[in-house]
N, C-alpha and C. Protein backbone atom coordinates (compact mmCIF):
# COMPACT_ATOMS: atom_id res chain seq x y z
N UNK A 1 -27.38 -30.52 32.63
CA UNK A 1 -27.32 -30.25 31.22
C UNK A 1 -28.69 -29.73 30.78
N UNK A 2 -28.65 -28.79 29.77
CA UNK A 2 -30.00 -28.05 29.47
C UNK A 2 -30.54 -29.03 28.68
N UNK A 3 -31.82 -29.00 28.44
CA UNK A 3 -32.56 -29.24 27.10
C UNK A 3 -31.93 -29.52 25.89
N UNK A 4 -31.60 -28.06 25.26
CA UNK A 4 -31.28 -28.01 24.06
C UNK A 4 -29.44 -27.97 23.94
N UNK A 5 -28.65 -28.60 25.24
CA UNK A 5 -27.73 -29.10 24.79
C UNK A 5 -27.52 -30.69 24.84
N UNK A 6 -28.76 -31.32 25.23
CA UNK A 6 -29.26 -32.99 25.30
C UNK A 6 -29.66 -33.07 23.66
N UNK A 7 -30.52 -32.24 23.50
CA UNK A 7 -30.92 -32.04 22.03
C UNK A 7 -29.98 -31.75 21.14
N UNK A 8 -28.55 -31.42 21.02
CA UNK A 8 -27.77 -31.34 20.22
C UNK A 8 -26.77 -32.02 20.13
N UNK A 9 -26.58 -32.96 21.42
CA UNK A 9 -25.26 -34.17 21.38
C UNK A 9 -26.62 -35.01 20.87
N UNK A 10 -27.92 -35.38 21.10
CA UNK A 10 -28.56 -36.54 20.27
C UNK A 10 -28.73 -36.60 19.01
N UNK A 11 -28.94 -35.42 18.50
CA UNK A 11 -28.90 -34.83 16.97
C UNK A 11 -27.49 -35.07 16.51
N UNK A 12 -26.37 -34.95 16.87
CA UNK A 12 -25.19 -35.59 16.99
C UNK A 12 -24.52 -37.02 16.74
N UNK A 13 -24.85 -37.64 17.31
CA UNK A 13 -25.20 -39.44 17.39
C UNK A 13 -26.02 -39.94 16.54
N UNK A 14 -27.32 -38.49 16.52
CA UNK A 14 -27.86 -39.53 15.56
C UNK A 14 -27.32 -39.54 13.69
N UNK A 15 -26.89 -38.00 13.36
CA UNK A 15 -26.37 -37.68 12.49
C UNK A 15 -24.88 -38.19 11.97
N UNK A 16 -24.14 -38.66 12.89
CA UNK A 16 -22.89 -39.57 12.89
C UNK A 16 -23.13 -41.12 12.52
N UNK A 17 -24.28 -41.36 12.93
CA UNK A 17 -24.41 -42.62 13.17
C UNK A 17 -24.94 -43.18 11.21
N UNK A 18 -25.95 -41.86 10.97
CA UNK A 18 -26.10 -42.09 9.62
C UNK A 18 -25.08 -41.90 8.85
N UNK A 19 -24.01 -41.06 8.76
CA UNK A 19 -23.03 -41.07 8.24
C UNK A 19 -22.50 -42.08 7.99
N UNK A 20 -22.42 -42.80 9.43
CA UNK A 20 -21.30 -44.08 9.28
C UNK A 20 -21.79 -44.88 8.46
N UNK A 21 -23.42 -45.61 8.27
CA UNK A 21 -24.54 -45.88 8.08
C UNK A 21 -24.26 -46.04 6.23
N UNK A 22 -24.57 -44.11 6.01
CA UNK A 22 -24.25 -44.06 5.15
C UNK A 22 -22.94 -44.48 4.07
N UNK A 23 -22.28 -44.37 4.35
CA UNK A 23 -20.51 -44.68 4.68
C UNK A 23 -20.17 -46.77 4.21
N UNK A 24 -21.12 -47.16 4.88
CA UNK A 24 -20.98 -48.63 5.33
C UNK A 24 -21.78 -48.88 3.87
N UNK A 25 -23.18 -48.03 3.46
CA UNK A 25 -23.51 -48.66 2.19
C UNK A 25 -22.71 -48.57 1.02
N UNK A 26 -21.98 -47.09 1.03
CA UNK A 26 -21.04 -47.13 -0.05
C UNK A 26 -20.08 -47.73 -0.28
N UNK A 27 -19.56 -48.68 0.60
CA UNK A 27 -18.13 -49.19 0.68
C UNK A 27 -19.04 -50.83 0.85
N UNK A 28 -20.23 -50.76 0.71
CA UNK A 28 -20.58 -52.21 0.29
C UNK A 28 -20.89 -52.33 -0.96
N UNK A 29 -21.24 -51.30 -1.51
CA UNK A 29 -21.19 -51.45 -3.28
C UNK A 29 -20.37 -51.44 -3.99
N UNK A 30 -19.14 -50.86 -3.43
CA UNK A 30 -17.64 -51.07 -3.88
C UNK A 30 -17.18 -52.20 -4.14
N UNK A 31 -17.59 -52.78 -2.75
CA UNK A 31 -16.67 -54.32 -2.46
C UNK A 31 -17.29 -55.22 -3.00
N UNK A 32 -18.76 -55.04 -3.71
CA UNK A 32 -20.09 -55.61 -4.05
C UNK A 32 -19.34 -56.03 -5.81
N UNK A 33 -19.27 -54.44 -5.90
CA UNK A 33 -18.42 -54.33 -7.64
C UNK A 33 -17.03 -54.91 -8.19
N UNK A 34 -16.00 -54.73 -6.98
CA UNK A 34 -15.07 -55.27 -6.90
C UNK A 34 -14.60 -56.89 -6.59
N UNK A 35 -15.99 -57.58 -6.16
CA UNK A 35 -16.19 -58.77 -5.79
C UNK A 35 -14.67 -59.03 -4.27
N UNK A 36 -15.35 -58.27 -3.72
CA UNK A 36 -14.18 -58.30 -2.30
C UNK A 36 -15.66 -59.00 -1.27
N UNK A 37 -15.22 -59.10 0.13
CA UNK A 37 -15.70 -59.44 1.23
C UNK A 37 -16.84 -58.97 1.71
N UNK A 38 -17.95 -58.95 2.00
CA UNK A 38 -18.97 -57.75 2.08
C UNK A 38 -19.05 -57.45 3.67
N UNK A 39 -18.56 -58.60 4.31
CA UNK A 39 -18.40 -58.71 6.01
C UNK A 39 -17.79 -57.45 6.72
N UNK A 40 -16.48 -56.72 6.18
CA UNK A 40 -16.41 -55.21 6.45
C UNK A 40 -17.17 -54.47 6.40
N UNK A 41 -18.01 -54.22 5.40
CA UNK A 41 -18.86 -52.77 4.87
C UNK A 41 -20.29 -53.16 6.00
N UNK A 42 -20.23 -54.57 6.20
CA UNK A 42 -22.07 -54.77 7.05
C UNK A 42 -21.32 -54.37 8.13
N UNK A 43 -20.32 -54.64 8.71
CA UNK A 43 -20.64 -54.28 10.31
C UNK A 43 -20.04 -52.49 10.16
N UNK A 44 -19.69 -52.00 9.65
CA UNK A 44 -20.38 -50.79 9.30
C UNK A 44 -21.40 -50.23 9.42
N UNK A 45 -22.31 -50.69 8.69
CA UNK A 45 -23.96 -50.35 8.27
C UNK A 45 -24.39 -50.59 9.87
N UNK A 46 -23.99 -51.51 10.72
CA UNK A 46 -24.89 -52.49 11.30
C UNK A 46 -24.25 -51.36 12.50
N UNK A 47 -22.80 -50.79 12.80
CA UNK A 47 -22.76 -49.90 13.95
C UNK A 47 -23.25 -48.33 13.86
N UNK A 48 -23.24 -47.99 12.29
CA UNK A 48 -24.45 -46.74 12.03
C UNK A 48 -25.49 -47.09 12.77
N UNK A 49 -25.96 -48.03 12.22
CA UNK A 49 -27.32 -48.24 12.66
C UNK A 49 -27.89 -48.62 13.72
N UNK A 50 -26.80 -48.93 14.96
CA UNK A 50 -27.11 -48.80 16.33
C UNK A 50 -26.63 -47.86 16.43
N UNK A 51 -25.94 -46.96 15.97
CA UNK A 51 -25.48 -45.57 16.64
C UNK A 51 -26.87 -44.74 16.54
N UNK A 52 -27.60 -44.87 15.32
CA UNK A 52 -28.83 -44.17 15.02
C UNK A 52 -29.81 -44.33 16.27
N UNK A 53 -30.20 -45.90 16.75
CA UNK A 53 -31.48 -46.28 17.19
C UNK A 53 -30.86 -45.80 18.33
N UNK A 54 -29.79 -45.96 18.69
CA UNK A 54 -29.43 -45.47 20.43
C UNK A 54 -29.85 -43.93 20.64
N UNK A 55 -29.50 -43.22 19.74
CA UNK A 55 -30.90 -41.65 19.17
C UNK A 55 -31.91 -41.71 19.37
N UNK A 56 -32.23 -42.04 18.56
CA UNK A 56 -33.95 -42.06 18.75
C UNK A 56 -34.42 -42.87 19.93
N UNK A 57 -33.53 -43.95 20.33
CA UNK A 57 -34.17 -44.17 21.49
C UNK A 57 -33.94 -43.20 23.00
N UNK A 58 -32.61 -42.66 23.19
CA UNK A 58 -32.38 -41.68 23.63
C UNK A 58 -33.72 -40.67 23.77
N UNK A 59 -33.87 -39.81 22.25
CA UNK A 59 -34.82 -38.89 22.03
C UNK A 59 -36.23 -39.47 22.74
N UNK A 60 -36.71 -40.20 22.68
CA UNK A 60 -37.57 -40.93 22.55
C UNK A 60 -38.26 -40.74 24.44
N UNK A 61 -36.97 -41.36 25.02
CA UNK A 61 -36.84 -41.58 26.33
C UNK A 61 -36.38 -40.35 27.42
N UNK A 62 -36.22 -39.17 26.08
CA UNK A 62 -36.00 -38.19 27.28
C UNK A 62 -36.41 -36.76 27.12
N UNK A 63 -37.23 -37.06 25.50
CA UNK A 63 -38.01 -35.54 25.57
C UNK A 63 -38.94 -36.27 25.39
N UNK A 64 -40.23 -35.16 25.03
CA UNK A 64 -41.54 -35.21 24.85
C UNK A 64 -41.98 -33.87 24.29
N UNK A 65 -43.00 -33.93 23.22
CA UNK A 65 -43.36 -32.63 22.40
C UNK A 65 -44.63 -32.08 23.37
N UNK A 66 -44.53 -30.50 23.21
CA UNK A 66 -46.03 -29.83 24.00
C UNK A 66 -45.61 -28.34 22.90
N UNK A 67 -47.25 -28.89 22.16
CA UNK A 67 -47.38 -27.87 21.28
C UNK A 67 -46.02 -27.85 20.29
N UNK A 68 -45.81 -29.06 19.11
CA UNK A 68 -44.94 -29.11 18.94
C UNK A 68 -43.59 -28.54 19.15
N UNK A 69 -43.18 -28.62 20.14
CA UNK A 69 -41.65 -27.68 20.65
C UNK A 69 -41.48 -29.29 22.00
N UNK A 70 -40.23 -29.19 21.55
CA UNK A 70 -39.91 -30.70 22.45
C UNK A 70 -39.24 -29.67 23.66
N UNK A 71 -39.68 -31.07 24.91
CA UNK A 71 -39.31 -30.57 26.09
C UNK A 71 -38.76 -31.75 27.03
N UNK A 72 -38.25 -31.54 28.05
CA UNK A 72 -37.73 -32.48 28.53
C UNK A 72 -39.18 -33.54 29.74
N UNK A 73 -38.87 -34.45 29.33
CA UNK A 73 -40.19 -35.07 29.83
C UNK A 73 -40.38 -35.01 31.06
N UNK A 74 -39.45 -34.00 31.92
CA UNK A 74 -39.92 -33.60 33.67
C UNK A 74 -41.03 -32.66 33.38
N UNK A 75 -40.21 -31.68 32.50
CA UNK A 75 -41.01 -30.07 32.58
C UNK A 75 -42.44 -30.91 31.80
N UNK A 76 -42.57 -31.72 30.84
CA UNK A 76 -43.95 -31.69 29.97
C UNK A 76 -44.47 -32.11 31.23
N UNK A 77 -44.77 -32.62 32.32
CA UNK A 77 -45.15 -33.24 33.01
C UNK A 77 -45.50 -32.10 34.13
N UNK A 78 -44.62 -31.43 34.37
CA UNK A 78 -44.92 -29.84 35.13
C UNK A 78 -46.17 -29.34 34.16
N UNK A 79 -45.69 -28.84 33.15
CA UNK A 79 -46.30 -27.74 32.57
C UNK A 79 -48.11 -28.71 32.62
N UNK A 80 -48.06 -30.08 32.12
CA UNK A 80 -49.06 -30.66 32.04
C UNK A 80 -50.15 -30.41 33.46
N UNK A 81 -49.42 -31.24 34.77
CA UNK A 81 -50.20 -30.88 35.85
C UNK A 81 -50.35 -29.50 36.42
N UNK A 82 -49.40 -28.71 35.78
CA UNK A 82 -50.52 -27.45 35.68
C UNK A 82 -51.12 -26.67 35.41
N UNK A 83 -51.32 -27.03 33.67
CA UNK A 83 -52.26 -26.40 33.78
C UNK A 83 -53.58 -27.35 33.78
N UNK A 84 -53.76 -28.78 34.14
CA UNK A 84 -54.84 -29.52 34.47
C UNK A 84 -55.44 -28.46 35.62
N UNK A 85 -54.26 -28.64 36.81
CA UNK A 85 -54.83 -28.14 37.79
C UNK A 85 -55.24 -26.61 37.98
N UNK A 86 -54.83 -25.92 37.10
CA UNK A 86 -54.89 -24.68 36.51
C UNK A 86 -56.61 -24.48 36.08
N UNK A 87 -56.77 -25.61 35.39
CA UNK A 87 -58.27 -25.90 34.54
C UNK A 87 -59.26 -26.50 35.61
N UNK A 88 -59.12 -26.83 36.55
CA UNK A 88 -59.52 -27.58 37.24
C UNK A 88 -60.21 -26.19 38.49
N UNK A 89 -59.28 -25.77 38.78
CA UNK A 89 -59.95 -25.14 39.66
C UNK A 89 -60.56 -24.01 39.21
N UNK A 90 -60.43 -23.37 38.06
CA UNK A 90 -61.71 -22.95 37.12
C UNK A 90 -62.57 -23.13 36.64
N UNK A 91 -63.34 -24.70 36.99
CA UNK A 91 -64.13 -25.36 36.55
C UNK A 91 -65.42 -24.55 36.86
N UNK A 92 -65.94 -24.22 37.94
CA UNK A 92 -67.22 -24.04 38.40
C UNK A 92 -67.20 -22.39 37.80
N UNK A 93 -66.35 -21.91 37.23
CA UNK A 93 -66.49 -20.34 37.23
C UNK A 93 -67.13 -20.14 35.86
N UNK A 94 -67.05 -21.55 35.08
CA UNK A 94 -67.88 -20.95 33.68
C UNK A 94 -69.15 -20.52 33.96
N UNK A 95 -70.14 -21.08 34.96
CA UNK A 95 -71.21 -20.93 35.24
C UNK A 95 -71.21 -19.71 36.02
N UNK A 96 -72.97 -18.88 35.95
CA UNK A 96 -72.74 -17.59 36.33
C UNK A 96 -72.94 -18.16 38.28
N UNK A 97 -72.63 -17.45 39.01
CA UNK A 97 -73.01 -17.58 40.70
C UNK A 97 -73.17 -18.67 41.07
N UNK A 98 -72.07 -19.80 40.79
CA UNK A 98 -72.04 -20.80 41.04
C UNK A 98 -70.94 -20.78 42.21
N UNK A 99 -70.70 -21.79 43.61
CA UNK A 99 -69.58 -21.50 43.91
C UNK A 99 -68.72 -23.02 43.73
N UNK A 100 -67.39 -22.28 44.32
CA UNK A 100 -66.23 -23.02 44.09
C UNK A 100 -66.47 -23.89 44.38
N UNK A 101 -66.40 -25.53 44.27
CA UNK A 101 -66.52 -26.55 44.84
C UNK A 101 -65.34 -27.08 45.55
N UNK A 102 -65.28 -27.81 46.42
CA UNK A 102 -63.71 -28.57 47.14
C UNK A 102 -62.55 -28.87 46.00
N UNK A 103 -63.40 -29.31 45.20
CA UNK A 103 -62.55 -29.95 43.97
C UNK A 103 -61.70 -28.96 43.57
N UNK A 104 -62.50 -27.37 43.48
CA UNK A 104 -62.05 -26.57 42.81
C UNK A 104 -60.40 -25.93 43.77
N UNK A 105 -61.03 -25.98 44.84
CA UNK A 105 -60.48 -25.71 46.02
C UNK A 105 -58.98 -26.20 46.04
N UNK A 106 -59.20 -27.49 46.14
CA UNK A 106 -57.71 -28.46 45.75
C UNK A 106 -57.25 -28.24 44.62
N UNK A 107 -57.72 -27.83 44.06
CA UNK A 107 -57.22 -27.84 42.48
C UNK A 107 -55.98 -26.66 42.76
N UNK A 108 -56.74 -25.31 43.47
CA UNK A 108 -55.67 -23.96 43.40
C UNK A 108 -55.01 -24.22 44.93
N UNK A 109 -55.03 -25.05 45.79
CA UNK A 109 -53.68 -25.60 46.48
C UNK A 109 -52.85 -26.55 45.45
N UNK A 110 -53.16 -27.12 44.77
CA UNK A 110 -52.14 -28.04 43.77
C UNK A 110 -51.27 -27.23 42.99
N UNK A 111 -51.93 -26.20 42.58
CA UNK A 111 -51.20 -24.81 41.53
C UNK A 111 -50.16 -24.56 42.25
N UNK A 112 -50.47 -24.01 43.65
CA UNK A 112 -49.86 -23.65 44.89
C UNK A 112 -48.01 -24.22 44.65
N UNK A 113 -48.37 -25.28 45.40
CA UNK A 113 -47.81 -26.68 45.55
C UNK A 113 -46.87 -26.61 44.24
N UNK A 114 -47.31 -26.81 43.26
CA UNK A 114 -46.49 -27.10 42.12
C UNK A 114 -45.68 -25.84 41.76
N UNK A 115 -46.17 -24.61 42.19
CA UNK A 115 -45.66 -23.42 41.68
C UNK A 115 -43.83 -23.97 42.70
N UNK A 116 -44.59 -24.04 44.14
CA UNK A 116 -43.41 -24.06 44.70
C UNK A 116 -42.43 -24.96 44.75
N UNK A 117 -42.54 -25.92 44.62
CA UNK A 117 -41.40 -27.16 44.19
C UNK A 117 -41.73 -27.54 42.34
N UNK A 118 -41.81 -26.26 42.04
CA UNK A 118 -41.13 -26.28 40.53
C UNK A 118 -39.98 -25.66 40.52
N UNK A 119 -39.59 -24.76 41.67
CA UNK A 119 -38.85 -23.60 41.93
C UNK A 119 -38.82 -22.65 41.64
N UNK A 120 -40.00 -22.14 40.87
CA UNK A 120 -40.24 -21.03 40.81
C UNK A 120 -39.97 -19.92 41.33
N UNK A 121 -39.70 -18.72 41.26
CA UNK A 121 -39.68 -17.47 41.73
C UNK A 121 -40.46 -17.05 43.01
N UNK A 122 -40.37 -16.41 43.64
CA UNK A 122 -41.15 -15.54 44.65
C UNK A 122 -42.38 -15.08 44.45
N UNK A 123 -42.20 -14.10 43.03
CA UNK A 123 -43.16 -13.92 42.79
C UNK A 123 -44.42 -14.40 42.29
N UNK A 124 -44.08 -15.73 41.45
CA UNK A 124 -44.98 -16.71 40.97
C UNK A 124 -45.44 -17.21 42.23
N UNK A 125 -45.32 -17.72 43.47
CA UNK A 125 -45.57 -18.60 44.38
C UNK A 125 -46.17 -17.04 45.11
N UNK A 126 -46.23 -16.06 44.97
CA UNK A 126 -47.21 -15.04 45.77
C UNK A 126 -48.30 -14.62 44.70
N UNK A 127 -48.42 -14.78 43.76
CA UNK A 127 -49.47 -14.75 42.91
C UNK A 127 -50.22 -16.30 43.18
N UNK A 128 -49.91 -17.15 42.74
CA UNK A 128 -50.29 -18.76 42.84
C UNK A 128 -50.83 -18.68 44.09
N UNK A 129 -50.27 -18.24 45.57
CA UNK A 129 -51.41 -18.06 46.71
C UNK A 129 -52.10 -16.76 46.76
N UNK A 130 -51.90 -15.92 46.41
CA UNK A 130 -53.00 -14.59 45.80
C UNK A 130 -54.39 -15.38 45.02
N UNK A 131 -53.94 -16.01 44.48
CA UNK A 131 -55.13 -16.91 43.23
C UNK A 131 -55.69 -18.07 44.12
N UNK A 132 -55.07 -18.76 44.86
CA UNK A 132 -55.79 -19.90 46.04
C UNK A 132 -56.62 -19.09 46.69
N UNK A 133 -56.08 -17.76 47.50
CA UNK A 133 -56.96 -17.16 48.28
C UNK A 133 -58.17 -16.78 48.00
N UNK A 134 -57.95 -16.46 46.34
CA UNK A 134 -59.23 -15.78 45.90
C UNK A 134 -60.31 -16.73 45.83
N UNK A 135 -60.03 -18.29 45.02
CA UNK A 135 -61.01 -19.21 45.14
C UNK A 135 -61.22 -19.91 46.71
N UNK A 136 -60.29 -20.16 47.48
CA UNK A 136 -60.62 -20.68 48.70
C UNK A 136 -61.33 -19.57 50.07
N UNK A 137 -61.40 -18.58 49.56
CA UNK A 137 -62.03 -17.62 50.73
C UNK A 137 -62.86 -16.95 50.54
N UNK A 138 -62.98 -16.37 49.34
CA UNK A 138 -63.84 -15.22 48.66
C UNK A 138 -65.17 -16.36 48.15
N UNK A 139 -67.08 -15.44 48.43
CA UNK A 139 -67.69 -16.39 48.17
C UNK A 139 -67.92 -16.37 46.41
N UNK A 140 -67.58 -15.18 45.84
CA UNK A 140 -68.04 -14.69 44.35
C UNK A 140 -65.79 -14.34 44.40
N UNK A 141 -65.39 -15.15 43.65
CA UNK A 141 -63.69 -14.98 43.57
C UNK A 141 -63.53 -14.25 42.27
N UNK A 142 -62.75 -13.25 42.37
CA UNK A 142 -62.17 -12.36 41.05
C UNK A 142 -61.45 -13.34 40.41
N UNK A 143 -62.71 -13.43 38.91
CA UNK A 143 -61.71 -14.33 38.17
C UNK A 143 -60.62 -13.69 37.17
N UNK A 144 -60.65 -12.68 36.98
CA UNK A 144 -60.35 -12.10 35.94
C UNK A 144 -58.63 -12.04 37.15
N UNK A 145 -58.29 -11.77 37.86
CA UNK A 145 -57.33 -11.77 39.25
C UNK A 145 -56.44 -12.95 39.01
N UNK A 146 -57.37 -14.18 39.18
CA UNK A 146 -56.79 -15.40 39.26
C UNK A 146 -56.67 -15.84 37.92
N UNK A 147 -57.31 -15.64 36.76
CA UNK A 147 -57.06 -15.91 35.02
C UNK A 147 -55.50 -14.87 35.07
N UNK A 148 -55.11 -14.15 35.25
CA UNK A 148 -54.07 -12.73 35.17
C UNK A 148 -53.38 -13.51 36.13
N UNK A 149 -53.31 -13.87 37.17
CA UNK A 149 -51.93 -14.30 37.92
C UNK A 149 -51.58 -15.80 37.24
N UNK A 150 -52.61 -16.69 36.81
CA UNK A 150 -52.25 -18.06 36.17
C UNK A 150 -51.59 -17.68 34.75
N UNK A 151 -52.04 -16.81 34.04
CA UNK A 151 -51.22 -16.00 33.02
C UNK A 151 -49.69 -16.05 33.67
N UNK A 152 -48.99 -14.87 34.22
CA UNK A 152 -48.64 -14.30 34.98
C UNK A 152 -47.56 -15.58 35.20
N UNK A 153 -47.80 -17.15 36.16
CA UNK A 153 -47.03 -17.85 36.40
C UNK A 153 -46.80 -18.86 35.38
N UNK A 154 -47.55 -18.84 34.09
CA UNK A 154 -46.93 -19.56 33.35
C UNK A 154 -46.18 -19.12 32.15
N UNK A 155 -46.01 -17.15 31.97
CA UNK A 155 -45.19 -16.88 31.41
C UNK A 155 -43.88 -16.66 32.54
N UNK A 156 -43.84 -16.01 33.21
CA UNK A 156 -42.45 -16.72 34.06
C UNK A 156 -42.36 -18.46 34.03
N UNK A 157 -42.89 -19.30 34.38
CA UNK A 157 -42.61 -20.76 34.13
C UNK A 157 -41.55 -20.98 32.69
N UNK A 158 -42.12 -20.73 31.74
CA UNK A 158 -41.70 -20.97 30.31
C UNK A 158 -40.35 -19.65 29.76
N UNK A 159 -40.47 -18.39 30.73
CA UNK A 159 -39.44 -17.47 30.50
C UNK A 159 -38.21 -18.40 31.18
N UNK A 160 -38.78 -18.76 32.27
CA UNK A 160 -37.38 -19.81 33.06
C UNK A 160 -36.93 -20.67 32.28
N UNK A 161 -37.92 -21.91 32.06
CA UNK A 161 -37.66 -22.68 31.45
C UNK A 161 -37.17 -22.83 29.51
N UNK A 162 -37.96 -22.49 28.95
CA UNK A 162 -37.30 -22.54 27.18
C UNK A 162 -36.53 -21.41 26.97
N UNK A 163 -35.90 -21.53 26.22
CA UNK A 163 -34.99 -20.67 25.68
C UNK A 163 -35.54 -19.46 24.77
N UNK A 164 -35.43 -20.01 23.25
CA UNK A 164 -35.79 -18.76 23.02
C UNK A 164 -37.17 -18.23 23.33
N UNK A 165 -37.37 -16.91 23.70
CA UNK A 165 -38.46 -16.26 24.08
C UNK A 165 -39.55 -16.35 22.88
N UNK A 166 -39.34 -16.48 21.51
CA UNK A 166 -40.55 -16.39 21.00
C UNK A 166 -41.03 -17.64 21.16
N UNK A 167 -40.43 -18.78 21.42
CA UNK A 167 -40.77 -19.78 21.63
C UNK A 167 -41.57 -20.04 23.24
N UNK A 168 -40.82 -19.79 24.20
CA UNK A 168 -41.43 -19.45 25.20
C UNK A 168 -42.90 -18.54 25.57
N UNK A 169 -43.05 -17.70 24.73
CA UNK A 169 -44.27 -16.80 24.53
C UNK A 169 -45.46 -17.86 24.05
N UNK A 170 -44.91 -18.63 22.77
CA UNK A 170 -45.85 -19.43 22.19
C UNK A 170 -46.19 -20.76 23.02
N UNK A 171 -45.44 -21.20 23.80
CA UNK A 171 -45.86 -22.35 24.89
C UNK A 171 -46.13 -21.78 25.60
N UNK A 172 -46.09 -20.79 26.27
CA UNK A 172 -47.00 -19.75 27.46
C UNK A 172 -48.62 -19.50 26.94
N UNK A 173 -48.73 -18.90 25.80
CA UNK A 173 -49.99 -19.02 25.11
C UNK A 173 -51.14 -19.76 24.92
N UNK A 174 -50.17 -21.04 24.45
CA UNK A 174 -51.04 -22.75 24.49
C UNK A 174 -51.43 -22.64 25.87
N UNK A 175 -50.37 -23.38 26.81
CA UNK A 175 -50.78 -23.18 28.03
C UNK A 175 -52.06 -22.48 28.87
N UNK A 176 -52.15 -21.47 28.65
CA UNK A 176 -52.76 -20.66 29.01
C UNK A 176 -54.24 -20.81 28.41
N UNK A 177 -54.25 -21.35 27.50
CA UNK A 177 -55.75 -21.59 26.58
C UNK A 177 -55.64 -22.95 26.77
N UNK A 178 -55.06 -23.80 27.06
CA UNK A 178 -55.37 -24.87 28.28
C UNK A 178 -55.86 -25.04 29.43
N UNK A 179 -55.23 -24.03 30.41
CA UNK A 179 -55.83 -24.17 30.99
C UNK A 179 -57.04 -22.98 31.77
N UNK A 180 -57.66 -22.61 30.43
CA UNK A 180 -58.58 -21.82 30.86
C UNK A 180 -59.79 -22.57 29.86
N UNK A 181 -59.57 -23.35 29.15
CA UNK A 181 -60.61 -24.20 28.28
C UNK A 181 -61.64 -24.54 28.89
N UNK A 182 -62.46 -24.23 28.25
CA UNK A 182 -63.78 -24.44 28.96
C UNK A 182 -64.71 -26.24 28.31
N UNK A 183 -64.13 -27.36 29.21
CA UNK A 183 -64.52 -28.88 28.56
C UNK A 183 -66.30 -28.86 28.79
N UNK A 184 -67.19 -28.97 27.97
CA UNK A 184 -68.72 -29.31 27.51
C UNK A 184 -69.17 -30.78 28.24
């Protein structure tokens, strides 16, 4: 099941649930006015209102927001470790003729790695080792190469993954100024 059809049976449940919710208060002010039983109209209110929390707890437990746009809490967790590791192995390049360190090293096998058991495309996983190669072999690495292919795999990442494209463009964007941020 996609995303945004998890996101629309919970929006669902949860919107039913207020209804009923809703529903259960009006027919307790009735019975309130009418001096009838009030024990009908609460367990009303009372199954709205687990229909609601089973929502939000749902929501709660199975997305997660990145860059306000909710996602399913596998992908925030993708998109997260990479662009850490994305940032990571760009670390030493803010500085001028500095070289790559190991750290940095592992960092663009982790990109690697994640490109490929994200399932990514072909082409993302030959850019992602195009971009390892450049930091793990080269002693001065084309960054501008490896900034353009990390581009590159996280607008395919987010073209795969979200739906609509302007939305996808705009979490490709963040991303991308994530993980090229330069931390002080």
């Amino acid at each position: 099941m996609s995303a945004s059809t998890e996101a629309i049976i919970i929006e669902i449940v949860f919107s039913l649930g207020a209804l009923i919710a809703a529903g259960g208060l009006i027919g307790l002010f009735i019975a309130k006015h009418r001096r009838r039983g009030l024990r009908p109209a609460m367990t009303i209110i009372f199954s709205g209102a687990g229909l609601v929390i089973i929502a939000l707890l749902l929501n709660i437990l199975i997305f997660k927001t990145y860059d306000h746009v909710r996602v399913k809490k596998d992908q925030y967790y993708e998109i997260v470790s990479l662009t850490a590791n994305m940032n990571t192995s760009l670390a030493s390049s803010h500085a001028e003729n500095q070289p790559v360190t190991p750290r940095d090293k592992k960092a663009s096998k982790n990109v690697t790695y994640l490109v490929k058991h994200t399932n990514q495309g072909n082409h993302s996983l030959r850019l992602a080792q195009a971009a390892q190669a450049q930091l793990t072999t080269q002693k001065r690495p084309d960054l501008k190469l490896v900034k353009r292919n990390y581009r590159l795999i996280l607008d395919h990442y987010f073209q795969e993954t979200v739906q609509p494209s302007r939305t996808a463009t705009q979490l490709s964007n963040h991303a991308y100024q994530q993980a090229t941020k330069f931390h002080k």
